[in-house]
Protein backbone atom coordinates (compact mmCIF):
# COMPACT_ATOMS: atom_id res chain seq x y z
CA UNK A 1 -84.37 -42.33 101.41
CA UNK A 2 -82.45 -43.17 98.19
CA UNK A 3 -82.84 -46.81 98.70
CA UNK A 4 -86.56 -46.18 98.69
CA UNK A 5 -86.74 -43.99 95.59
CA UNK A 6 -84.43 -46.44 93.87
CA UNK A 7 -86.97 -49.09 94.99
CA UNK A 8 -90.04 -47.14 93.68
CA UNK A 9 -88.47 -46.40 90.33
CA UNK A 10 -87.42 -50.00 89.66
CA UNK A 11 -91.26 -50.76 90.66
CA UNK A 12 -92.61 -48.32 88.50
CA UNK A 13 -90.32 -49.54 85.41
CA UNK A 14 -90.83 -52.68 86.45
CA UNK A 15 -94.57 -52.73 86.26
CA UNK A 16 -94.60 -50.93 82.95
CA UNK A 17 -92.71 -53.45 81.23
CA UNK A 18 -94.87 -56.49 82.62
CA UNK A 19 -97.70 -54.28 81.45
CA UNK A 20 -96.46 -54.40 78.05
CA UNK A 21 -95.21 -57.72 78.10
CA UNK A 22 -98.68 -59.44 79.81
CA UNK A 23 -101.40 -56.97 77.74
CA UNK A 24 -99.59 -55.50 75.04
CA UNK A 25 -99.81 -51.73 77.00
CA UNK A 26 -99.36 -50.63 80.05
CA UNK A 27 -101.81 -49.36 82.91
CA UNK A 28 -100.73 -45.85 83.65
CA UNK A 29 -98.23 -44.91 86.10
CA UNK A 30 -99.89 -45.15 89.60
CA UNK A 31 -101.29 -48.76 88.68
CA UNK A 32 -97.43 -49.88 86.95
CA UNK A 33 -95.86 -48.47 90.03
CA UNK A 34 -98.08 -50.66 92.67
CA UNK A 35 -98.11 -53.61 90.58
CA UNK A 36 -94.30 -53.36 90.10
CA UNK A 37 -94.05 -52.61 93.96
CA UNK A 38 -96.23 -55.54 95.11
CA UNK A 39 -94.24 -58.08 91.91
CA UNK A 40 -91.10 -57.05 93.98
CA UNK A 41 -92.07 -58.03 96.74
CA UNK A 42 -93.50 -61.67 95.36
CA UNK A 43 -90.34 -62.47 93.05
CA UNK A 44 -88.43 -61.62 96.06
CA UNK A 45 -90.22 -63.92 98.14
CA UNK A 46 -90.46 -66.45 95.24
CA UNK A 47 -86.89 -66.17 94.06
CA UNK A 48 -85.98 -66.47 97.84
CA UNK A 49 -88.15 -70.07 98.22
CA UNK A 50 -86.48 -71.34 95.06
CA UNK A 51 -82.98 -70.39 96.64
CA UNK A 52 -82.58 -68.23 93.77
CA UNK A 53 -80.13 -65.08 94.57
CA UNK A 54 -79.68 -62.07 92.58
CA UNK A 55 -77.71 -59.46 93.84
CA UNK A 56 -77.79 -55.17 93.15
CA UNK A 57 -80.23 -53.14 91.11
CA UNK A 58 -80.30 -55.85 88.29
CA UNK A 59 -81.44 -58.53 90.62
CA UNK A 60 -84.17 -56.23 92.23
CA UNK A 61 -85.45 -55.69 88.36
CA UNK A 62 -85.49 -58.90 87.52
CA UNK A 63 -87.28 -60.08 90.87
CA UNK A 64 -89.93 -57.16 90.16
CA UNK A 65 -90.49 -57.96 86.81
CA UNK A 66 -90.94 -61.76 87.43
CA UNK A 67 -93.36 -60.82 90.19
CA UNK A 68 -95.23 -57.90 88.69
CA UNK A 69 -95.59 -60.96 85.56
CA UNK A 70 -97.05 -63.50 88.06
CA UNK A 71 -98.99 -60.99 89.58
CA UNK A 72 -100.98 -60.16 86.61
CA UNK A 73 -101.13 -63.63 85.48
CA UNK A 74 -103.16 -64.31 88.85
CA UNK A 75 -104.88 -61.17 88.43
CA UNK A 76 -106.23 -62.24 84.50
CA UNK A 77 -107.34 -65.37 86.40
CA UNK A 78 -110.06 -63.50 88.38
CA UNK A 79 -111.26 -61.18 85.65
CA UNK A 80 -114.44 -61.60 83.90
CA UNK A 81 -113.43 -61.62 79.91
């Protein structure tokens, strides 16, 4: 159960940032927390094709906050401006 809050709140913080960093704010919590959730899963993935290993709660953030990036990069791609 720890491992899984631990894993939410790295999302959530995770999220937030790529908010800021991608659009200058971020999108409240519930959207920063399942685009941080769904990044982690991607720059894990990612980071796991390009043989890329980080290891601990540092390596989690880092793979979240790569992903959450991409993942709003796609996302801007499909948005009407």
């Amino acid at each position: 159960m720890l491992n899984f809050l631990i894993f939410v709140l790295i999302g959530a913080v995770a999220g937030w940032l790529a908010g800021i960093i991608r659009k200058g704010k971020g999108f409240g919590f519930l959207l920063n927390l399942l685009i941080g959730i769904i990044g982690g899963f991607l720059g894990g993935w990612l980071f796991d094709k390009l043989g890329i290993a980080f290891l601990g709660i540092f390596g989690q953030f880092v793979a979240a906050l790569v992903g959450a990036i991409i993942l709003l990069w796609i996302i801007s791609l499909f948005k009407k401006k």
